[in-house]
C-alpha atoms as a PDB file:
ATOM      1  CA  UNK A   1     -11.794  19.648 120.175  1.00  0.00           C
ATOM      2  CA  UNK A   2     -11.743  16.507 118.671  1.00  0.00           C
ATOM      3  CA  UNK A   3     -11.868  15.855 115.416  1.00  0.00           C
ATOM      4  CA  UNK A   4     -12.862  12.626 113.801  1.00  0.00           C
ATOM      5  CA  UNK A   5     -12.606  11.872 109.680  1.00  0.00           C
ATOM      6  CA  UNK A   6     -15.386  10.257 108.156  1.00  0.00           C
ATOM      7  CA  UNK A   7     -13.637  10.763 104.553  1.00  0.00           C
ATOM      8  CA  UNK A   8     -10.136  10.833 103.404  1.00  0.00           C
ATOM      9  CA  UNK A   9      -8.803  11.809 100.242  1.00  0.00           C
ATOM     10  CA  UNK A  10      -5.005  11.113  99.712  1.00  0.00           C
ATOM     11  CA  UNK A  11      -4.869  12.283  95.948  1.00  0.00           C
ATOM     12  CA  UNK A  12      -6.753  15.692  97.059  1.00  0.00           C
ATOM     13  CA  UNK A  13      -4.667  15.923 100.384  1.00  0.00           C
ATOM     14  CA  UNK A  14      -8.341  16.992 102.323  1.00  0.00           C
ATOM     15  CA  UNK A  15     -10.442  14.909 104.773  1.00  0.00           C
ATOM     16  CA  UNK A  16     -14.035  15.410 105.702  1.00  0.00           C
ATOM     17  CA  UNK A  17     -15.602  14.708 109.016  1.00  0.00           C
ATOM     18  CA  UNK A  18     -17.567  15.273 112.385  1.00  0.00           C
ATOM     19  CA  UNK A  19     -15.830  17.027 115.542  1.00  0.00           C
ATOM     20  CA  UNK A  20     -16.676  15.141 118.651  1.00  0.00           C
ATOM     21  CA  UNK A  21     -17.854  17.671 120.818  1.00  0.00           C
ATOM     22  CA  UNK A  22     -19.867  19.886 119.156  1.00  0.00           C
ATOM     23  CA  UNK A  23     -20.964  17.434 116.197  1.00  0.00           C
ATOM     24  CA  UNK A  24     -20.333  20.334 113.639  1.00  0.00           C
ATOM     25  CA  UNK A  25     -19.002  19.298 110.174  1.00  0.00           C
ATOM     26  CA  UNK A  26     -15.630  20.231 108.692  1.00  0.00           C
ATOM     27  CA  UNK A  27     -13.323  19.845 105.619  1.00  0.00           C
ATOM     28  CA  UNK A  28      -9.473  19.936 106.669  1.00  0.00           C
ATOM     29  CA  UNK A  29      -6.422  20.359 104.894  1.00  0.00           C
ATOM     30  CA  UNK A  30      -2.844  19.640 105.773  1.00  0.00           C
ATOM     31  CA  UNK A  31      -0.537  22.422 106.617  1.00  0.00           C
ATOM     32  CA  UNK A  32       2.881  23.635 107.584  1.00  0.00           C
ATOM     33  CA  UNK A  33       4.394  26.401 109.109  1.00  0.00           C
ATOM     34  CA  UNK A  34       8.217  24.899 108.738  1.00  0.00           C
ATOM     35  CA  UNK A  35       8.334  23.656 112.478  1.00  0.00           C
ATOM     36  CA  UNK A  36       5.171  21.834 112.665  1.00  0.00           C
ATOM     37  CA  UNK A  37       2.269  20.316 110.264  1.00  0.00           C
ATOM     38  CA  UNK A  38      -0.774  20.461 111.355  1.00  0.00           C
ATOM     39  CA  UNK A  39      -4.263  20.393 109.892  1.00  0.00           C
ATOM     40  CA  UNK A  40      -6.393  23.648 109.719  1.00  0.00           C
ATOM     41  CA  UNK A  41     -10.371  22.773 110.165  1.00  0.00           C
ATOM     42  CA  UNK A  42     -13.050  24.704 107.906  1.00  0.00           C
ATOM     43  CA  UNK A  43     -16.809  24.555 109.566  1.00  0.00           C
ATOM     44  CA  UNK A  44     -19.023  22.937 107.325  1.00  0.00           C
ATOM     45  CA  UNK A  45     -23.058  23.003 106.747  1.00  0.00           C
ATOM     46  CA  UNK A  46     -24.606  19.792 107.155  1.00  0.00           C
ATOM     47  CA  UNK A  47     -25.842  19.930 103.785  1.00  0.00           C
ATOM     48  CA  UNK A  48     -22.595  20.717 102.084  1.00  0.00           C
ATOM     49  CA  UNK A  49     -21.070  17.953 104.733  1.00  0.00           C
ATOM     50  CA  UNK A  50     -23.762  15.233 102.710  1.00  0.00           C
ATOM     51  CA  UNK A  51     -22.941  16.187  99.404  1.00  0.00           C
ATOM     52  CA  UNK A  52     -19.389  16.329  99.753  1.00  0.00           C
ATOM     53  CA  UNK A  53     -19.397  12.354 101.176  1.00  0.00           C
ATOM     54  CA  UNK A  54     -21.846  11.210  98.476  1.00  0.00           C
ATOM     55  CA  UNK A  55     -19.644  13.706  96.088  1.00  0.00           C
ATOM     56  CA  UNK A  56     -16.352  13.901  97.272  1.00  0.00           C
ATOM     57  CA  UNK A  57     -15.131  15.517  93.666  1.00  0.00           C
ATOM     58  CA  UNK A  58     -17.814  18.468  94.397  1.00  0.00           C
ATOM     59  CA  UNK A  59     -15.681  19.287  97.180  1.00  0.00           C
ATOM     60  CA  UNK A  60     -12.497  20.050  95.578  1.00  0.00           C
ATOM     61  CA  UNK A  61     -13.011  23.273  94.766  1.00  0.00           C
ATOM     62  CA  UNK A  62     -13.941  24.077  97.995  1.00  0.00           C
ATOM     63  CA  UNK A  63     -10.491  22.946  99.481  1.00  0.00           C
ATOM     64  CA  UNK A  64      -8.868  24.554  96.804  1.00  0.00           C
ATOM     65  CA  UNK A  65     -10.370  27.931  97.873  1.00  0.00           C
ATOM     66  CA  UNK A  66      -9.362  26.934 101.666  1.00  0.00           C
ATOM     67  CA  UNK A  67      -5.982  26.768 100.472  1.00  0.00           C
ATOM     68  CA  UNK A  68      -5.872  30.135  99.112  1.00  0.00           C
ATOM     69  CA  UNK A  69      -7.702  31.521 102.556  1.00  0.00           C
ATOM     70  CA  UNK A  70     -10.611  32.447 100.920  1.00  0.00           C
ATOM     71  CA  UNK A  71     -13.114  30.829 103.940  1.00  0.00           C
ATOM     72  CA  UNK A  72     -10.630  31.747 107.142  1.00  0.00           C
ATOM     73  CA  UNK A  73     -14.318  32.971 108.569  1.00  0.00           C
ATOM     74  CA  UNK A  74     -15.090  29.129 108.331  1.00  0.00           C
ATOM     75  CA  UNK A  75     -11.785  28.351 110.288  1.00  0.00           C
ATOM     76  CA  UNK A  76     -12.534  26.246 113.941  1.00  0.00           C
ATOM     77  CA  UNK A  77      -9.294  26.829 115.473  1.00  0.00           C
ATOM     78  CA  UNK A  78      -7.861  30.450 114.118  1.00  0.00           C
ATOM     79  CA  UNK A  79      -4.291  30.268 113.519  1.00  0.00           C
ATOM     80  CA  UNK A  80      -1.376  31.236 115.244  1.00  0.00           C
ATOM     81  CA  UNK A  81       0.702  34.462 113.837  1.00  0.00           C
ATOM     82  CA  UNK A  82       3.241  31.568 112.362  1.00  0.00           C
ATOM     83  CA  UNK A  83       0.897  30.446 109.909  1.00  0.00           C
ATOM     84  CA  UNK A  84       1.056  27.487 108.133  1.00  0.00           C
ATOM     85  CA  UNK A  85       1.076  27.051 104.341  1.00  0.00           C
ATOM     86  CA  UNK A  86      -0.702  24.257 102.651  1.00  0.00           C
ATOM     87  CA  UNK A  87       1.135  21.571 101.622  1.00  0.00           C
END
């Protein structure tokens, strides 16, 4: 996969953007499991993908409930058993 931002958000630590491949839409977050960050990739529809660029606030609250694993059934790339924690 490869996974390019369209929309980056230092303050909210979340990007937005299209994955190369497949062209599917995703919100990331930064991560860490202690040995490695990483960022963990949550699939996106392409209407929520529009109104989070022309929005970016209105998607806060949907990083905020990635963080707290509430959409791991959106997840592109399922985690390892080391998990990371957002950071």
């Amino acid at each position: 996969m490869k996974f390019e931002d369209t929309y980056f958000s230092q303050e909210h630590r979340y990007s937005l953007g299209v994955e190369a491949i497949s062209r599917r839409n995703y919100a990331s977050i930064p991560v860490s499991n202690g040995i490695v960050d990483y960022e963990e990739y949550y699939a996106l529809t392409p209407q929520q993908y529009q109104i989070f660029l022309e929005n970016p606030s209105a998607a806060i609250e949907f990083v905020e409930e990635c963080r707290r694993h509430e959409h791991d059934e959106l997840l592109l790339q399922k985690p390892g058993s080391n998990r990371g924690t957002p950071v």
